[in-house]
C-alpha atoms as a PDB file:
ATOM      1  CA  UNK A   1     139.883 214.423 143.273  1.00  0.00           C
ATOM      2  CA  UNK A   2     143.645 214.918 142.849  1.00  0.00           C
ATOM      3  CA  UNK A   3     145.613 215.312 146.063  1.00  0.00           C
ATOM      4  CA  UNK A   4     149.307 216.506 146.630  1.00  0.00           C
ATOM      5  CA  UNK A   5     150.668 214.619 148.860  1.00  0.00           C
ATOM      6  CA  UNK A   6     153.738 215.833 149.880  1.00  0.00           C
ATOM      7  CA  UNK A   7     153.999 219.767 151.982  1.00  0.00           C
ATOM      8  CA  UNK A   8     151.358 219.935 154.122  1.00  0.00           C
ATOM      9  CA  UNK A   9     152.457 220.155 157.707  1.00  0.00           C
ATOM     10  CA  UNK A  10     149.855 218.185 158.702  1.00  0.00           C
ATOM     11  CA  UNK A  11     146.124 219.322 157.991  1.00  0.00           C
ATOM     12  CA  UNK A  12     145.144 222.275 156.006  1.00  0.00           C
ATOM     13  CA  UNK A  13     143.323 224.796 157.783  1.00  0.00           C
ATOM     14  CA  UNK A  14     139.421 225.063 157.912  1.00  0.00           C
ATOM     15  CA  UNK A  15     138.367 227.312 160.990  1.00  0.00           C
ATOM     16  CA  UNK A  16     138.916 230.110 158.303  1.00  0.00           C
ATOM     17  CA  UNK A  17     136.312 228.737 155.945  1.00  0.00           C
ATOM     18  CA  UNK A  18     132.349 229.907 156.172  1.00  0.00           C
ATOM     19  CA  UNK A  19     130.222 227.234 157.456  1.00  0.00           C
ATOM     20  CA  UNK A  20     128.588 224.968 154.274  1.00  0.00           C
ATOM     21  CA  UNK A  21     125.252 225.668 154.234  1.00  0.00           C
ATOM     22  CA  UNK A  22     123.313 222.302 154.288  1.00  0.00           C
ATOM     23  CA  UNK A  23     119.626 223.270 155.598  1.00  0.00           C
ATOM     24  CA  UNK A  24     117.948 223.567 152.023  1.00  0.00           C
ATOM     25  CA  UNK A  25     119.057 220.199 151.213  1.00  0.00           C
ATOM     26  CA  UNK A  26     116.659 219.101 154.099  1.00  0.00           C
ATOM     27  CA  UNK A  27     113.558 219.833 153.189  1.00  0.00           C
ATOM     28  CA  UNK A  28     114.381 218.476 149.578  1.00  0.00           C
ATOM     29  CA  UNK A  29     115.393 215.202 150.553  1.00  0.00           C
ATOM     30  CA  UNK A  30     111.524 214.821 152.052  1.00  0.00           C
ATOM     31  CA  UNK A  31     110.319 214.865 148.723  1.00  0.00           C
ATOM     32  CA  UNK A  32     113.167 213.966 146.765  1.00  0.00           C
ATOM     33  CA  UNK A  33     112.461 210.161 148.760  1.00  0.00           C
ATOM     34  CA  UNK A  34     109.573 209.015 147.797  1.00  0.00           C
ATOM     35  CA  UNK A  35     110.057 210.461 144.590  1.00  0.00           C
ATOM     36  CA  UNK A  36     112.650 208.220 143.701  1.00  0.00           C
ATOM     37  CA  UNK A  37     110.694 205.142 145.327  1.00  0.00           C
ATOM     38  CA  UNK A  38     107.942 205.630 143.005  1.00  0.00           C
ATOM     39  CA  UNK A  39     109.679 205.929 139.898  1.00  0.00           C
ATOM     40  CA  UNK A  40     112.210 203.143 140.278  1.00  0.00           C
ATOM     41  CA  UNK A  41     111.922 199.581 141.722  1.00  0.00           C
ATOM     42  CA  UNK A  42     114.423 200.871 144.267  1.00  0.00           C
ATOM     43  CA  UNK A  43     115.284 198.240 146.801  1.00  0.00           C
ATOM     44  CA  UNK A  44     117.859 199.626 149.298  1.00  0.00           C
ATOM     45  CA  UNK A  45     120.235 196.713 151.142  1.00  0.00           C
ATOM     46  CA  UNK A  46     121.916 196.999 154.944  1.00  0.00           C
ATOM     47  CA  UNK A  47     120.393 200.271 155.662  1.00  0.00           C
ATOM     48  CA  UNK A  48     121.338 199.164 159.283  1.00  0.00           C
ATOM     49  CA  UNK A  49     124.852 199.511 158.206  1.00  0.00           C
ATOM     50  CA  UNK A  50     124.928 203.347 157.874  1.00  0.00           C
ATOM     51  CA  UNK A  51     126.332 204.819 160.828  1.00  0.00           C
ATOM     52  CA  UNK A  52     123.915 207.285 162.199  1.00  0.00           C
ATOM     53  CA  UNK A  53     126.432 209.645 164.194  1.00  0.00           C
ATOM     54  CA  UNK A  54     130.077 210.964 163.394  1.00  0.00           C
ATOM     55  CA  UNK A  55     132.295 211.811 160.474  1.00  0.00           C
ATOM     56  CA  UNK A  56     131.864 209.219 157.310  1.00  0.00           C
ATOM     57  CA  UNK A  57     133.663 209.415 154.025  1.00  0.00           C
ATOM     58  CA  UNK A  58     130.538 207.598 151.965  1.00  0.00           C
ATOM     59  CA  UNK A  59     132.717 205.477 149.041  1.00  0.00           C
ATOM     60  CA  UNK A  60     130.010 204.585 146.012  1.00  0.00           C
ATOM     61  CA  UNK A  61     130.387 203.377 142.571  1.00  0.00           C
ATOM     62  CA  UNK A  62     129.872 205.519 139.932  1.00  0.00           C
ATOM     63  CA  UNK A  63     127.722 204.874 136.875  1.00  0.00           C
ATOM     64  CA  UNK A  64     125.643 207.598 135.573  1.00  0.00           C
ATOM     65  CA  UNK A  65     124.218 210.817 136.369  1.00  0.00           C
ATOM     66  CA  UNK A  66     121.713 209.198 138.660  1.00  0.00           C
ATOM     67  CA  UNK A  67     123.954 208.311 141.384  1.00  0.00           C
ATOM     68  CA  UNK A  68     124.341 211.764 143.104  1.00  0.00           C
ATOM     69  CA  UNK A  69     120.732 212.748 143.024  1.00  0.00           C
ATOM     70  CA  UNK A  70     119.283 209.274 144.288  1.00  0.00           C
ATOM     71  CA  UNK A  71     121.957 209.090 147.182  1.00  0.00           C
ATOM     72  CA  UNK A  72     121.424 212.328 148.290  1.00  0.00           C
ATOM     73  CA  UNK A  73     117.923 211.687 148.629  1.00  0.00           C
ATOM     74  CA  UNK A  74     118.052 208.595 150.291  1.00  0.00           C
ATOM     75  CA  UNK A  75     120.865 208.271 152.286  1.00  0.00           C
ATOM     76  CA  UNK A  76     119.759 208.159 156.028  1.00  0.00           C
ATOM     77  CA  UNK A  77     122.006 211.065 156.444  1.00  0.00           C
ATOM     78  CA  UNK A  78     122.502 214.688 154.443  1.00  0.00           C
ATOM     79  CA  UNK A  79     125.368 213.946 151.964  1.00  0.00           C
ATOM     80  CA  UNK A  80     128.048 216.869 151.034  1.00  0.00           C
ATOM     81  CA  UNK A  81     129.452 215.942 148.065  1.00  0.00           C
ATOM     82  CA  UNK A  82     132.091 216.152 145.558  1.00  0.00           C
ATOM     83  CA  UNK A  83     131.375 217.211 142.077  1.00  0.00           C
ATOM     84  CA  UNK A  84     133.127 218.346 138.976  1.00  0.00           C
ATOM     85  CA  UNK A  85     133.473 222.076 138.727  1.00  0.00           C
ATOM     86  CA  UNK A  86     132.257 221.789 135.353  1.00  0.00           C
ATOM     87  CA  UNK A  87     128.601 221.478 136.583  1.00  0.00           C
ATOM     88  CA  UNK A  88     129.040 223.742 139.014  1.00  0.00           C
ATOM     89  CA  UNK A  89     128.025 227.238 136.537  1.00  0.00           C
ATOM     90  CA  UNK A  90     125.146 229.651 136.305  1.00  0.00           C
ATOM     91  CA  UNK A  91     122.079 229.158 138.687  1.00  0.00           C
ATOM     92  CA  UNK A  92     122.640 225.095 138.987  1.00  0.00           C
ATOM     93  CA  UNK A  93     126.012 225.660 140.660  1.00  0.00           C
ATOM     94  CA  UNK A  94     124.663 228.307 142.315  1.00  0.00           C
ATOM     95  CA  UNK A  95     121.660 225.837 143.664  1.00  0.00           C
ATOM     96  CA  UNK A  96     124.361 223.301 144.537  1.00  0.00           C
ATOM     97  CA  UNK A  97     126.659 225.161 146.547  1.00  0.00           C
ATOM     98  CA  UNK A  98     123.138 225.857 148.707  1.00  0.00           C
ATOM     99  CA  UNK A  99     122.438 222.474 149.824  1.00  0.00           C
ATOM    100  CA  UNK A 100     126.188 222.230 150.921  1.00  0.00           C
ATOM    101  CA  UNK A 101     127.597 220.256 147.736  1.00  0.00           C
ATOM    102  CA  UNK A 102     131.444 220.895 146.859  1.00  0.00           C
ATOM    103  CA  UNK A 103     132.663 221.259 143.084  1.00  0.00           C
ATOM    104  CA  UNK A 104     136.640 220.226 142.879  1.00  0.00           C
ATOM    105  CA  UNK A 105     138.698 220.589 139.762  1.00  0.00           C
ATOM    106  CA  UNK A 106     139.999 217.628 138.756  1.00  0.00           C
ATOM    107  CA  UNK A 107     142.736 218.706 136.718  1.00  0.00           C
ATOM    108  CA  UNK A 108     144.608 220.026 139.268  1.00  0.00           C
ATOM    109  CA  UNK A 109     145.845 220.231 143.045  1.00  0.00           C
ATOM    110  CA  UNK A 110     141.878 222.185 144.669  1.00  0.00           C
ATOM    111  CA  UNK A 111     143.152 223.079 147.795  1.00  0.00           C
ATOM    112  CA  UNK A 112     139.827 224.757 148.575  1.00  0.00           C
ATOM    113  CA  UNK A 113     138.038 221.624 147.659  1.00  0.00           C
ATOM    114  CA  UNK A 114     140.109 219.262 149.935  1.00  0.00           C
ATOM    115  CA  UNK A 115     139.880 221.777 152.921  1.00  0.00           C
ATOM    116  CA  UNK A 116     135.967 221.609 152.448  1.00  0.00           C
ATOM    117  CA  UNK A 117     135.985 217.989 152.316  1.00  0.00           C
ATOM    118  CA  UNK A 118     138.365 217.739 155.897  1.00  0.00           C
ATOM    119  CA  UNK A 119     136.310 220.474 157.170  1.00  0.00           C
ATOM    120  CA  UNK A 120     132.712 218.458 156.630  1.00  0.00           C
ATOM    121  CA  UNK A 121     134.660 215.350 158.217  1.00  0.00           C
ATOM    122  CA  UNK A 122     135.945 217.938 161.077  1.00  0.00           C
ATOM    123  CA  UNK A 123     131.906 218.776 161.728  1.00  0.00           C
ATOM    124  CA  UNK A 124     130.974 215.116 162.257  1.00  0.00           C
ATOM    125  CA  UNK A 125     128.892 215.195 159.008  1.00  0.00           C
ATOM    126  CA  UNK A 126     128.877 212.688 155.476  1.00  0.00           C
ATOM    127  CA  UNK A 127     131.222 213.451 152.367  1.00  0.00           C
ATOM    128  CA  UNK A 128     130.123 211.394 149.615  1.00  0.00           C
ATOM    129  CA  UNK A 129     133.573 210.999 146.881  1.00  0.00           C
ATOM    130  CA  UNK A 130     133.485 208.674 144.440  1.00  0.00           C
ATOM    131  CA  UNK A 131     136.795 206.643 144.327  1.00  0.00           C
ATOM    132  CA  UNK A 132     136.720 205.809 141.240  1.00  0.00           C
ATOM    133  CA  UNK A 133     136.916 210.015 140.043  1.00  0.00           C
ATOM    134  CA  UNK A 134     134.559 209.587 137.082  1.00  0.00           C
ATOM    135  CA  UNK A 135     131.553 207.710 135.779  1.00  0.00           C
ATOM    136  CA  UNK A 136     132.277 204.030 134.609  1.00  0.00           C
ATOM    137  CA  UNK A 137     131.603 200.475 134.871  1.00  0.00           C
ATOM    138  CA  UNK A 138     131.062 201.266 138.528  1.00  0.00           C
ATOM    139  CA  UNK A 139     133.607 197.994 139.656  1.00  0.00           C
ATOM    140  CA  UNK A 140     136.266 200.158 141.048  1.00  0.00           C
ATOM    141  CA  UNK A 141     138.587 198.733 138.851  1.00  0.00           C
ATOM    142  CA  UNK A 142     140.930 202.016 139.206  1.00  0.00           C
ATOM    143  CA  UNK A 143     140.371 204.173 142.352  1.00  0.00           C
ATOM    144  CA  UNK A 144     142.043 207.566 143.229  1.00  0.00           C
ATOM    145  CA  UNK A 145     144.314 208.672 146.210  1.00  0.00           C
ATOM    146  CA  UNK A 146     142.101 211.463 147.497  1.00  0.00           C
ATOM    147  CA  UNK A 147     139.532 208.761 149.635  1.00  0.00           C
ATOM    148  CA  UNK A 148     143.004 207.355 151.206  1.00  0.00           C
ATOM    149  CA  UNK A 149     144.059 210.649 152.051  1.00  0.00           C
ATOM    150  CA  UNK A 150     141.152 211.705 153.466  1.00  0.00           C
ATOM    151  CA  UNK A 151     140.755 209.201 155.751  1.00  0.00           C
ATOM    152  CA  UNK A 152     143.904 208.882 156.616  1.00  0.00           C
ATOM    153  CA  UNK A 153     144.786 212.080 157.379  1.00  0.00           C
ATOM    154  CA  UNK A 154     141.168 212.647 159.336  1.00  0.00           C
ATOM    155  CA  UNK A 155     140.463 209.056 160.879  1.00  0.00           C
ATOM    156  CA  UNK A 156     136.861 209.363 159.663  1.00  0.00           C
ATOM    157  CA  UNK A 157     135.618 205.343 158.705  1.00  0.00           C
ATOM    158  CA  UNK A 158     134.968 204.433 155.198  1.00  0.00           C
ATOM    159  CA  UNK A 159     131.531 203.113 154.222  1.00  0.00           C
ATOM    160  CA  UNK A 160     131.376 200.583 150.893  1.00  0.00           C
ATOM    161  CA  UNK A 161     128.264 201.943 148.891  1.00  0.00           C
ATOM    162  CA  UNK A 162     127.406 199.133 145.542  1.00  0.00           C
ATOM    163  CA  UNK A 163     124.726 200.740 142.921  1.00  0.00           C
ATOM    164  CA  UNK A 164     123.482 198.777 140.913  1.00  0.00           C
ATOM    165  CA  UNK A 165     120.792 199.803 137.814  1.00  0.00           C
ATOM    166  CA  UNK A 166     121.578 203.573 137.649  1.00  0.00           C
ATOM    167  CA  UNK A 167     122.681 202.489 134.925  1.00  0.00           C
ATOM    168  CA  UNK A 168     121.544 199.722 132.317  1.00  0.00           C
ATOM    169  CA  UNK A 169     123.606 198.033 130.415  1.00  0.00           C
ATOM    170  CA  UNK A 170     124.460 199.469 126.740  1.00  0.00           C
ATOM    171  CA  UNK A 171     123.266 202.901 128.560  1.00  0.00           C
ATOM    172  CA  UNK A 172     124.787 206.359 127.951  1.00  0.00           C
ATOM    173  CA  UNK A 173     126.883 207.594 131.608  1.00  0.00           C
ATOM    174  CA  UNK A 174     125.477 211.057 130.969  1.00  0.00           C
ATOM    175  CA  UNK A 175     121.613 209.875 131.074  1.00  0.00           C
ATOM    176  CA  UNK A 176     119.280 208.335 133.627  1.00  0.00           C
ATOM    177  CA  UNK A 177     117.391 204.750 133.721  1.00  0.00           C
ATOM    178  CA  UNK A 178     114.159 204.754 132.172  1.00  0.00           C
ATOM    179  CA  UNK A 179     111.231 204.860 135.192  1.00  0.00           C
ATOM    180  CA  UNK A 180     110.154 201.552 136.419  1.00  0.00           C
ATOM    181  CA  UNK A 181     114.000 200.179 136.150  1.00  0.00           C
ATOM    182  CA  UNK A 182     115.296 197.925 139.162  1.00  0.00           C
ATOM    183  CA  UNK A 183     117.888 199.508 141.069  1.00  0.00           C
ATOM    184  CA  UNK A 184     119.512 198.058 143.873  1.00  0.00           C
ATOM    185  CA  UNK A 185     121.624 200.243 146.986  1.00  0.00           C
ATOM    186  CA  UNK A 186     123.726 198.151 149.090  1.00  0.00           C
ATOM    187  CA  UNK A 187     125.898 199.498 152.220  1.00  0.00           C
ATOM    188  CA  UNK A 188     128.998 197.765 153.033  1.00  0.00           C
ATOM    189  CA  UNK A 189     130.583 197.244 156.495  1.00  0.00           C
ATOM    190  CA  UNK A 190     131.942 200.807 157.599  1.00  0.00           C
ATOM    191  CA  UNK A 191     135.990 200.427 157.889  1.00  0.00           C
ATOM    192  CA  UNK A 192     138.984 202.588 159.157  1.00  0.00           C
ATOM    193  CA  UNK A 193     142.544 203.290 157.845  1.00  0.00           C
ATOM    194  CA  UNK A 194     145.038 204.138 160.394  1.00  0.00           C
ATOM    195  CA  UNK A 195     145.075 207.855 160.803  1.00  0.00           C
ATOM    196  CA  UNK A 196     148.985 208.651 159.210  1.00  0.00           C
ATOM    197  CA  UNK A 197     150.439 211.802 160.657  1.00  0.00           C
ATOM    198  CA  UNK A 198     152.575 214.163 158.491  1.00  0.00           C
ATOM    199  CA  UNK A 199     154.827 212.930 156.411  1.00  0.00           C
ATOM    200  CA  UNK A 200     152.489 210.915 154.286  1.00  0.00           C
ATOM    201  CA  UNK A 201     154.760 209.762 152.103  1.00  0.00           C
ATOM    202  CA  UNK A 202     153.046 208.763 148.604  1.00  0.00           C
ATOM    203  CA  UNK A 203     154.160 205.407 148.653  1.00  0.00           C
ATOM    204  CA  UNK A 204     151.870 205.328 152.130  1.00  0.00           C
ATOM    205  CA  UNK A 205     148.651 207.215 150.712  1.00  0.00           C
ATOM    206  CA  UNK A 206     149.263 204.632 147.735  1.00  0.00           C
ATOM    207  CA  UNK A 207     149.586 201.261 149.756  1.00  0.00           C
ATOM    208  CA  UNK A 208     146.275 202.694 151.358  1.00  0.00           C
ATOM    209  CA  UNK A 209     144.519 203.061 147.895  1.00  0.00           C
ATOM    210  CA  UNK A 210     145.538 199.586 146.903  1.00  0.00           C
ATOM    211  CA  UNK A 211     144.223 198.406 150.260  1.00  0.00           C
ATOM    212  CA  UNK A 212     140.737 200.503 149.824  1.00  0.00           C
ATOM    213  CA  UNK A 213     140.299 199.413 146.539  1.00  0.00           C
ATOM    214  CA  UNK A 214     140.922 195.684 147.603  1.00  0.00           C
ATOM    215  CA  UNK A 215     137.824 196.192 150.096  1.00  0.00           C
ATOM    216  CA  UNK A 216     135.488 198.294 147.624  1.00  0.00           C
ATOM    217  CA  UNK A 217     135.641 195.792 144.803  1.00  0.00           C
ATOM    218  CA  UNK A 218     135.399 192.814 146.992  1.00  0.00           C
ATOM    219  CA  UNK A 219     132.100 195.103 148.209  1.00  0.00           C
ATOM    220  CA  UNK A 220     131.015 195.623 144.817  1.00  0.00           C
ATOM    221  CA  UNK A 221     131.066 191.442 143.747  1.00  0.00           C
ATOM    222  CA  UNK A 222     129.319 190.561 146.802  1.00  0.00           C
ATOM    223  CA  UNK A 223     126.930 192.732 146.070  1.00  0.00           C
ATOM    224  CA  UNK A 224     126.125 191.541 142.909  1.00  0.00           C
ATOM    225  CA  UNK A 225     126.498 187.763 144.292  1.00  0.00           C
ATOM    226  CA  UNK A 226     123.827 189.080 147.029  1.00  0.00           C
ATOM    227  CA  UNK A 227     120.824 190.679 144.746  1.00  0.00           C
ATOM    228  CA  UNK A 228     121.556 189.059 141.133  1.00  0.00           C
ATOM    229  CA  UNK A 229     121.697 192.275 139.377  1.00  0.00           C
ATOM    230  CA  UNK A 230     124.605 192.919 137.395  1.00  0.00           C
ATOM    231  CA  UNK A 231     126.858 195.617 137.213  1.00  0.00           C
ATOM    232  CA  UNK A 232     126.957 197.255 133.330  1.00  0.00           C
ATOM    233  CA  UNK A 233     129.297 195.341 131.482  1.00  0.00           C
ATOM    234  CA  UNK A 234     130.056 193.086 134.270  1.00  0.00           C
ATOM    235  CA  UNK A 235     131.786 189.511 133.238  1.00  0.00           C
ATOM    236  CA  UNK A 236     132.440 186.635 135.509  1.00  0.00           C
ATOM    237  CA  UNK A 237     136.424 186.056 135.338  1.00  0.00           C
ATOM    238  CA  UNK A 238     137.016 183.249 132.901  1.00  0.00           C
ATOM    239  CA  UNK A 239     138.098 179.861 134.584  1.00  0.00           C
ATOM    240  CA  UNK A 240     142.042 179.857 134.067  1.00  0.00           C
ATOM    241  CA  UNK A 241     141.886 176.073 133.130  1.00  0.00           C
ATOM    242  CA  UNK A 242     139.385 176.531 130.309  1.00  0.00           C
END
């Protein structure tokens, strides 16, 4: 997500926006569960780590196409989350919008999708962004600004999220593991940013990216130090003496 950071006296208004609607979503999630635990070797890591009441910004990696569908189904809480507009059209946007999911355009400044996104945290309920913006090698190598402004400009606590296996390595970022593939889900610690009252200057929202990126990759390698299974692509850093 692309955020301006600079004329907002402090938050953009929500109380003007219609509630998301979230209750489809609900039932779906019953099925959409054990669905995925049959079809993968899904092994899901620090469950206990998910906190169960309150606003969370949920921070994941982002590898394929998998990743939304399989968190939304397993999380222990109903996700909103942020997708690109572009899959947002005909009767699959329409089905998305219904179980409360939020398309943002990331070529520009979406004001509409950021006051969603504040107004989910505002309700005490999950948005799921990925930090990194797009799909990748899922190490959080580059992150955006919009997770830093989000929680700095809402207090709500960041939680780590590693996937592993949604991807295999060589694979294509617009398919889906073949069934039977491991896949591994590890939670991080939840952590907070200090909530920054307006001005945020950039240089602030940036030093806060840096900082959140710093915790999400060091998430991300002890993850993979933890179950074993590689990241796509993933190298060990060379020694600098060899």
């Amino acid at each position: 997500m692309t955020v301006e950071l600079t004329g907002h006296q402090g938050l953009p208004r929500t109380d003007d926006l219609p509630p998301l609607p979230y209750r489809l979503a609900l039932p779906l999630r019953k099925v959409a569960r054990p669905y995925f635990l049959r079809k993968y070797k899904l092994t899901i890591h620090h469950e206990d780590r998910f906190p169960m009441t309150g606003p969370l910004l949920m921070a994941p990696n982002h590898l394929s196409l998998l990743d939304a569908p399989l968190l939304g189904a397993i999380a222990p809480r109903m996700l909103h989350q942020l997708g690109k507009i572009e899959v947002f059209g005909g009767l699959q946007g329409k089905f998305l919008q219904r179980i409360g999911q939020i398309p943002v355009d990331r070529s520009s400044y979406d004001m509409l999708a950021v006051r969603k996104s504040i107004q989910v945290l505002r309700d005490g309920r999950v948005l799921n962004i990925y930090p990194e913006g797009t799909r990748g090698p899922g190490d959080f190598r580059r992150i955006r600004v919009g997770v830093a402004y989000l929680a700095m400009v809402t207090g709500a606590p960041i939680l780590p999220v590693a996937l592993m296996g949604t991807r295999l390595p060589g694979g294509d970022v617009e398919g889906f593991p073949p069934a039977g593939s491991r896949i591994d889900v590890v939670y991080g610690e939840p952590f907070s940013v200090e909530r920054v009252p307006f001005p945020r200057r950039h240089s602030d929202v940036q030093a806060v990216t840096e900082y959140i990126g710093d915790v999400l990759r060091a998430h991300v390698k002890a993850a993979v130090d933890e179950t074993g299974h590689p990241l796509p692509g993933w190298r060990e850093p060379k020694d600098p003496d060899d």
